[in-house]
Protein backbone atom coordinates (compact mmCIF):
# COMPACT_ATOMS: atom_id res chain seq x y z
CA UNK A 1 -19.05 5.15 -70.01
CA UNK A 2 -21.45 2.50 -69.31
CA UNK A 3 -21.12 -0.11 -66.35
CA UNK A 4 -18.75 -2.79 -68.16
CA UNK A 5 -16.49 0.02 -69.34
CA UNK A 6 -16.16 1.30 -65.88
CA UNK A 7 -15.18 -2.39 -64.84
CA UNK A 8 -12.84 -2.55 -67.84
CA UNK A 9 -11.01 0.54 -67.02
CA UNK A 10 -10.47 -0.09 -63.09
CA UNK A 11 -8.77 -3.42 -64.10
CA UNK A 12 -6.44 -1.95 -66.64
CA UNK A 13 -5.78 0.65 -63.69
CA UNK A 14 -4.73 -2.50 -60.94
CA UNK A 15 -2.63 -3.67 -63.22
CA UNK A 16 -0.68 -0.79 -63.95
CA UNK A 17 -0.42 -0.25 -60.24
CA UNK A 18 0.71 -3.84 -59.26
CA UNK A 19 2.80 -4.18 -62.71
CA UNK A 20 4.38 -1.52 -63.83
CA UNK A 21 6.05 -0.88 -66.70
CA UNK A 22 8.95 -2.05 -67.88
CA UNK A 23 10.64 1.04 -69.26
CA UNK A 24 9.23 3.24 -66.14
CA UNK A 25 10.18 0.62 -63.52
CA UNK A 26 13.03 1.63 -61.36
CA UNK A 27 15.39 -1.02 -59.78
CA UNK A 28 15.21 -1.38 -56.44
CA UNK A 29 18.54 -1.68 -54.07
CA UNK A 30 17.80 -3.15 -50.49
CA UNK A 31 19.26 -0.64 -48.21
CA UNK A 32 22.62 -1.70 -46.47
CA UNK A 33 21.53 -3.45 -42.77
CA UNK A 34 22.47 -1.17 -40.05
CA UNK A 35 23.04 -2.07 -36.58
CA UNK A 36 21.20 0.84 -34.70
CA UNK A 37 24.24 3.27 -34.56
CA UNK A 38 24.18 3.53 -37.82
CA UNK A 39 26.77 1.55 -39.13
CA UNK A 40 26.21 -0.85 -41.48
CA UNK A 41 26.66 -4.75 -41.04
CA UNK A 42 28.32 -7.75 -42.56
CA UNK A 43 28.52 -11.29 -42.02
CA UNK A 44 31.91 -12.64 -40.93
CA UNK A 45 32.07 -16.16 -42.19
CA UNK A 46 33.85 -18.68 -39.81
CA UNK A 47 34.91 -22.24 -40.98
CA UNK A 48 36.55 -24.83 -38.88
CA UNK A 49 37.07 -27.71 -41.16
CA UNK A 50 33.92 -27.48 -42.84
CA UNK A 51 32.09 -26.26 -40.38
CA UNK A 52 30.62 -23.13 -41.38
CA UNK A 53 28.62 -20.18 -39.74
CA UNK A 54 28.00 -16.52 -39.83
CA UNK A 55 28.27 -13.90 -37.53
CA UNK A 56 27.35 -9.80 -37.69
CA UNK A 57 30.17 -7.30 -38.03
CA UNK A 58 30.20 -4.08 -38.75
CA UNK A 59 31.74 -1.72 -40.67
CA UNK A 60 34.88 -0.87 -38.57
CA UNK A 61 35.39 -4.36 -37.94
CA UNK A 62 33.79 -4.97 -34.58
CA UNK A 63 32.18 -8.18 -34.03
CA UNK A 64 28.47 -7.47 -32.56
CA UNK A 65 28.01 -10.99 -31.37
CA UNK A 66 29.49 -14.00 -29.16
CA UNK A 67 31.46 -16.20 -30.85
CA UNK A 68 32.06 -19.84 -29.26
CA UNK A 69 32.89 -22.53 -31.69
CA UNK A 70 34.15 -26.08 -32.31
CA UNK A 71 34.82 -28.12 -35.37
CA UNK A 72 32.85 -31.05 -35.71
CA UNK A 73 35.55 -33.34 -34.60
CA UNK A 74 36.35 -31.03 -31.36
CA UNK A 75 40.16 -30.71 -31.97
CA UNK A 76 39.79 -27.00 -32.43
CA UNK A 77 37.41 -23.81 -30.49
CA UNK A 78 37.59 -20.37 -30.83
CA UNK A 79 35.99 -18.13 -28.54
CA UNK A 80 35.66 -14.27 -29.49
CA UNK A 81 33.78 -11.72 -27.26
CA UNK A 82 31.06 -8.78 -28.32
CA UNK A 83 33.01 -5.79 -29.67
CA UNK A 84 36.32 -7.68 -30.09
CA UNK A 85 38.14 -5.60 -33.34
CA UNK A 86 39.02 -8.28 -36.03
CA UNK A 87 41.15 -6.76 -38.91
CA UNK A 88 43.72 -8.19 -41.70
CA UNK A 89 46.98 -7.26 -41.96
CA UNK A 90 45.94 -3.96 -43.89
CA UNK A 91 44.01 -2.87 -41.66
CA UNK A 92 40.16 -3.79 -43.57
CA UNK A 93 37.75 -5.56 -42.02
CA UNK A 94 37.84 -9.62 -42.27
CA UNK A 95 35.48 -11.17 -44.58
CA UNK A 96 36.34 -14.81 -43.77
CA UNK A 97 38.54 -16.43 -40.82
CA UNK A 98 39.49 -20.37 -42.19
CA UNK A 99 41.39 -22.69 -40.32
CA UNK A 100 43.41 -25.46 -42.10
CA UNK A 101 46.48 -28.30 -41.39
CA UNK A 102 49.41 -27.62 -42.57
CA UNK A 103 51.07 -30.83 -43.94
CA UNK A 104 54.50 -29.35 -43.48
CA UNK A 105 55.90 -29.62 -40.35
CA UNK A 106 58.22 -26.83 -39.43
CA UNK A 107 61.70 -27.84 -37.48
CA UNK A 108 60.65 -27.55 -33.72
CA UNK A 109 62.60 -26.41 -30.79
CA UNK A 110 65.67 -28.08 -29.40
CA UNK A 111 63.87 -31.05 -26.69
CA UNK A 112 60.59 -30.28 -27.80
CA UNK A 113 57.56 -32.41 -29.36
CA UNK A 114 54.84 -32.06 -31.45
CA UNK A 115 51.37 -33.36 -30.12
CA UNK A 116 49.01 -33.63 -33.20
CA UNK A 117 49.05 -31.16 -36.63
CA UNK A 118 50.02 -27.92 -37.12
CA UNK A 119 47.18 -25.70 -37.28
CA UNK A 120 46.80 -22.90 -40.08
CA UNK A 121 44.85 -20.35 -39.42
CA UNK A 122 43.74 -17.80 -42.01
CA UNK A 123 44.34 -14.80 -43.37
CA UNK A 124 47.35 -14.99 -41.66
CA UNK A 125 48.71 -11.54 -39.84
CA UNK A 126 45.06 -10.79 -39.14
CA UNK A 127 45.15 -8.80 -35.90
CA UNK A 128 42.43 -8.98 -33.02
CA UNK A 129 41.91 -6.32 -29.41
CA UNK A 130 41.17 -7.67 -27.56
CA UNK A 131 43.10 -11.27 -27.81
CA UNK A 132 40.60 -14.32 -29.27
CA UNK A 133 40.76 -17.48 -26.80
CA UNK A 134 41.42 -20.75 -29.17
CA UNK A 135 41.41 -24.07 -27.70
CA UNK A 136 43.68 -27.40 -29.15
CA UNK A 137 42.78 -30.87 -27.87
CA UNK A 138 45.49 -33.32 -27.77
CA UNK A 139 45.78 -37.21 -27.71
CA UNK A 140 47.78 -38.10 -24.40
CA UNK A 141 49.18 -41.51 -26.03
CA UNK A 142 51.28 -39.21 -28.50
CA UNK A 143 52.94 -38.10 -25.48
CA UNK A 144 56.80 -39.27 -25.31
CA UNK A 145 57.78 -41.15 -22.17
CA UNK A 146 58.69 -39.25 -19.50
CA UNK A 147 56.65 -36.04 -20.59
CA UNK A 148 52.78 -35.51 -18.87
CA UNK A 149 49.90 -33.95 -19.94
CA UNK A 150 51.27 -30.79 -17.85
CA UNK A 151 54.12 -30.40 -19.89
CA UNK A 152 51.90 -29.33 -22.94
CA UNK A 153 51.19 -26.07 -24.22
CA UNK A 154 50.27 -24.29 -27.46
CA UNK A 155 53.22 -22.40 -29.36
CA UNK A 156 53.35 -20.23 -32.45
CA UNK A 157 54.83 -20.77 -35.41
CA UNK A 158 56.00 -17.24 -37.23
CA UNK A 159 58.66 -16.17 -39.56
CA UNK A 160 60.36 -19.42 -39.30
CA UNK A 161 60.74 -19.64 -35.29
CA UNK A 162 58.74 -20.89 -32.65
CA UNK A 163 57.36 -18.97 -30.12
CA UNK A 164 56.17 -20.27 -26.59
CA UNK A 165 52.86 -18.50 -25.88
CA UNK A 166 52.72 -17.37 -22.00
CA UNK A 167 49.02 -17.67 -21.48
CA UNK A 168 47.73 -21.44 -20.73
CA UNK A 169 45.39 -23.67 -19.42
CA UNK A 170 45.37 -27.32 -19.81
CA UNK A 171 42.59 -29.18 -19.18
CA UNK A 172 44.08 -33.07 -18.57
CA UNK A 173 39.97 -34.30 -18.46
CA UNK A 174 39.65 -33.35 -21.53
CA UNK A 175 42.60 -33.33 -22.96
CA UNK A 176 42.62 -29.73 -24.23
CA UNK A 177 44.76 -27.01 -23.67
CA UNK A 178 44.10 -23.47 -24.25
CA UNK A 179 45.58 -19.64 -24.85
CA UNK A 180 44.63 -16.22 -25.99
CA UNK A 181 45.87 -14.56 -29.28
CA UNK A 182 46.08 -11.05 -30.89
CA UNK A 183 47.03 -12.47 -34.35
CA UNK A 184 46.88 -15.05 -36.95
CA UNK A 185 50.05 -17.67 -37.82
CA UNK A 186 50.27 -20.95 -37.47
CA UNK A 187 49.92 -22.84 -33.89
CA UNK A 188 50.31 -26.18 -32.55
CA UNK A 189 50.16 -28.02 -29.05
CA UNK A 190 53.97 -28.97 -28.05
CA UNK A 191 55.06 -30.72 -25.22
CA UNK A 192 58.92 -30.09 -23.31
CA UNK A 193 59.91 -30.63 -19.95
CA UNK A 194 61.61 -27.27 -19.01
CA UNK A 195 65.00 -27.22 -18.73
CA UNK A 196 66.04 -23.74 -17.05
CA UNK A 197 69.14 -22.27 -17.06
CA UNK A 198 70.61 -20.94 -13.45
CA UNK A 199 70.40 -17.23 -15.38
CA UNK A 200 66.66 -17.87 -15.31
CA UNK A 201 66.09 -19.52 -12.60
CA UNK A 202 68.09 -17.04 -10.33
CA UNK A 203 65.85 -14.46 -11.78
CA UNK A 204 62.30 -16.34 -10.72
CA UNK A 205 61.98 -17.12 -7.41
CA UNK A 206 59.61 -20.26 -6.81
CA UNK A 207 56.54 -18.88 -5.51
CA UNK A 208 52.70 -18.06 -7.01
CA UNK A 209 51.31 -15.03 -8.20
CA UNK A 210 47.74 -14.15 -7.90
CA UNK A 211 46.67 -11.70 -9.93
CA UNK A 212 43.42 -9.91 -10.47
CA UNK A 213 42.68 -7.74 -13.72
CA UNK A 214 39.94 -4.97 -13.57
CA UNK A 215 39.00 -2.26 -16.04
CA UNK A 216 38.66 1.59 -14.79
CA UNK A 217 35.10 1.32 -14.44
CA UNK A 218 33.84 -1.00 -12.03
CA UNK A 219 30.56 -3.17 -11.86
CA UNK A 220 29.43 -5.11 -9.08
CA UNK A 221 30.84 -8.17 -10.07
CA UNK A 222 33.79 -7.17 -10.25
CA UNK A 223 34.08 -5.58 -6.92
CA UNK A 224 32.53 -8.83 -5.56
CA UNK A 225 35.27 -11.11 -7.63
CA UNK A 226 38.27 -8.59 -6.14
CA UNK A 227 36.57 -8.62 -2.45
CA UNK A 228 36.20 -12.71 -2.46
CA UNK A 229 39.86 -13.34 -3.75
CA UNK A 230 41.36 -10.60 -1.16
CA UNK A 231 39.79 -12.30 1.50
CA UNK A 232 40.40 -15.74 0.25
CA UNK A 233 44.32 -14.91 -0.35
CA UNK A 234 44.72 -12.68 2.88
CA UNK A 235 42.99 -15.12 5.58
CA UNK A 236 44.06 -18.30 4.53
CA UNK A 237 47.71 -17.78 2.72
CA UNK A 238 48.90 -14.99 5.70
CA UNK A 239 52.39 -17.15 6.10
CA UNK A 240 52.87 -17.23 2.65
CA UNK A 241 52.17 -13.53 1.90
CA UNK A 242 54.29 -13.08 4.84
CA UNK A 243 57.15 -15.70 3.43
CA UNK A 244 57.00 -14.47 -0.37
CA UNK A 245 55.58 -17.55 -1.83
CA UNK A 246 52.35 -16.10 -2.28
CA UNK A 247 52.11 -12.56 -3.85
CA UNK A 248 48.88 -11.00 -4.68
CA UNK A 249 47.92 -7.71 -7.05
CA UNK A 250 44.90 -6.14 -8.23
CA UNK A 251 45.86 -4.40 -11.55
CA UNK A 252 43.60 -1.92 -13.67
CA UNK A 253 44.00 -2.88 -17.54
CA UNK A 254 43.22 0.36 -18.90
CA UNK A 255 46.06 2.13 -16.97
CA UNK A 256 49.16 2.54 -19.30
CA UNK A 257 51.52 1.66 -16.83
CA UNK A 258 50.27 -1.50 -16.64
CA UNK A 259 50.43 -2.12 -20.34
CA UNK A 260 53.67 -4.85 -19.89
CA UNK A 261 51.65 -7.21 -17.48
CA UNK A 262 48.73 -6.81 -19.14
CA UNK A 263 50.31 -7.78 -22.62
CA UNK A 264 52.30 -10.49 -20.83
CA UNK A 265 49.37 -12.12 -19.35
CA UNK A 266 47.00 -11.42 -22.26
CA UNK A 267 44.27 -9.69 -19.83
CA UNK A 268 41.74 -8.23 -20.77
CA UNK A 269 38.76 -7.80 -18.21
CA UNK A 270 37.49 -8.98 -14.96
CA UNK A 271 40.13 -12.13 -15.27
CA UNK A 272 41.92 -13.72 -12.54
CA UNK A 273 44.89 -15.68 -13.18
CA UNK A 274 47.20 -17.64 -10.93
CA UNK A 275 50.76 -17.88 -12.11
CA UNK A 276 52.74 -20.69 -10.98
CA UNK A 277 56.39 -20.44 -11.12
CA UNK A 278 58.70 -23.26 -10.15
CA UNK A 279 62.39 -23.93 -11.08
CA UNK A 280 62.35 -20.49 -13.10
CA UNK A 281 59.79 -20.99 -15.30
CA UNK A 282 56.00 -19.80 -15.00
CA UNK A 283 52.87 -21.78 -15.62
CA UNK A 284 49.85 -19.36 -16.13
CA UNK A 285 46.32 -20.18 -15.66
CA UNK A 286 43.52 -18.39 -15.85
CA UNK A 287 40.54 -19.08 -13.15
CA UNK A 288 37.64 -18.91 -14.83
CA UNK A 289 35.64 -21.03 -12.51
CA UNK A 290 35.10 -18.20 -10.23
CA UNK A 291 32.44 -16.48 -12.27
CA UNK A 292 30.00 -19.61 -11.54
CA UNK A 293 30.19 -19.00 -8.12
CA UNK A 294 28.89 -15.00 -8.07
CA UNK A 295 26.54 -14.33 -5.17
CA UNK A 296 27.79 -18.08 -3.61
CA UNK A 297 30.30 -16.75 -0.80
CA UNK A 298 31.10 -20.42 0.24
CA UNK A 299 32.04 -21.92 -3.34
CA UNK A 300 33.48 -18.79 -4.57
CA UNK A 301 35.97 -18.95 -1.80
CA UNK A 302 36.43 -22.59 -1.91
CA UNK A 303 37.40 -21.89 -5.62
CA UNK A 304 39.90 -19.59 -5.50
CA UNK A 305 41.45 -21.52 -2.24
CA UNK A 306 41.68 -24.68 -4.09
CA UNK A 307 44.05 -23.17 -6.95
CA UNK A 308 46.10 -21.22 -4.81
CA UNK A 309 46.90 -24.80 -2.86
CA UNK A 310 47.10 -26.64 -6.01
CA UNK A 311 49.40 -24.26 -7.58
CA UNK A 312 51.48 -23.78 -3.54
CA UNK A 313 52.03 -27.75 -4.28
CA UNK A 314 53.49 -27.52 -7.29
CA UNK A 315 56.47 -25.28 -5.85
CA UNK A 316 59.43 -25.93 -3.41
């Protein structure tokens, strides 16, 4: 084979290696993406009015990023932590979580108004452990005379009632108010003054409850977090510990006798939360301010002293 031949060949021989075939050509399938464990990965999309964006999940359903989100005209967040479990109502994975208004307003409680739309949000019955934090901002002019921006809160609307979600936190700069949710329905921010009955009011004492939620194993944040708020509570509020109007508790989330509080107060971990009750009904908050201050003995303190007086003027 002379010289040119040679040349000849080892072309015809690249190109079969670079293009093969078409009849031997096998079709190639990218492997599923797999999060190191072994497990393989989706995307979960996430739209808030047209606001759109991905986020990894994988194939049990466990989210395997931070989630913290607004729509584009900041009436609506959601907030979901690493590892929270998002499934539908049979149990599968979700795909896509939507959020829409729902142009029919359902009949609302007896002395109770509406403050903006009623939110859908989609698939409905889809469940989440542990609870997703979504935030509502509200316009303080639609507020009826007589009724303040601490009269709001966000309620749930579910096989045709209302239901008054315990966890809240209003923030009257902003004008947003904010709870935690295990499930999907519809929600909306309402506004009532209370109105309790002597049945519940004999039953709640007026006083404020300081409570501290840990998991089994500790870190050293939250032994720092539980050390600050004992001393804060127990050198500065003695008379009121003493008197009953201040009650403190350090409770461990993962310990089943605990389950009650810890559903009522939708904890999950290292949260502190200062209940005020007045006239028989309770006002929850959580503190979240306190994890700013971490290593800062002074403002941590000054934190959690401020809340507890805040909250001590707010009862009889």
């Amino acid at each position: 084979m002379n010289i040119e031949n040679k040349v000849v060949y080892a072309l015809l021989l690249l190109c079969l290696v670079m293009y093969p075939l078409v009849g031997c050509a096998e079709t190639s399938t990218a492997p599923p993406v797999t999060d190191g464990s072994g497990l393989s990965t989706y995307q979960l999309e996430i739209d808030l009015f047209g606001t759109k964006n991905e986020f990894p999940v994988d194939s049990q359903g466990k989210l395997k990023t931070e989630v913290n989100l607004s729509s584009a005209d900041g009436r609506i967040s959601l907030s979901m932590n690493v590892g929270t479990l998002i499934l539908d109502k049979e149990g599968e994975p979700l795909k896509v979580i939507d959020v829409a208004i729902d142009p029919n307003l359902p009949t609302l409680p007896a002395d109770a108004y509406i403050v903006g739309a009623v939110y859908d949000f989609i698939p409905e019955g889809a469940d989440f452990n542990p609870p997703i934090i979504i935030t509502l901002s509200y316009d303080p002019e639609e507020l009826p005379e007589g009724i303040g921006e601490r009269d709001v809160y966000i309620a749930c609307y579910q096989d045709g009632e209302w239901e008054k979600l315990i966890y809240r936190s209003v923030d009257i700069g902003s004008h947003e108010v904010t709870t935690q949710i295990d499930h999907f329905a519809r929600f909306a921010v309402l506004a009532s003054k209370e109105r309790p009955t002597s049945d519940v009011s004999s039953g709640l004492a007026d006083r404020v409850e300081v409570i501290y939620f840990h998991r089994t194993q500790r870190c050293s944040t939250c032994l720092y977090a539980e050390a600050g708020i004992s001393y804060t509570v127990e050198t500065y509020f003695k008379d009121e510990l003493a008197s009953g109007r201040v009650t403190f508790q350090v409770i461990n989330v993962q310990d089943e006798e605990n389950a009650a509080i810890v559903k009522k107060y939708g904890a999950s971990y290292l949260t502190l939360f200062i209940n005020t009750i007045r006239d028989g009904t309770e006002h929850i908050e959580e503190v979240d301010e306190i994890w700013y201050c971490i290593g800062d003995d002074e403002a941590f303190i000054k934190t959690v002293k401020s809340k507890i007086e805040i909250s001590l003027g707010e009862v009889k």
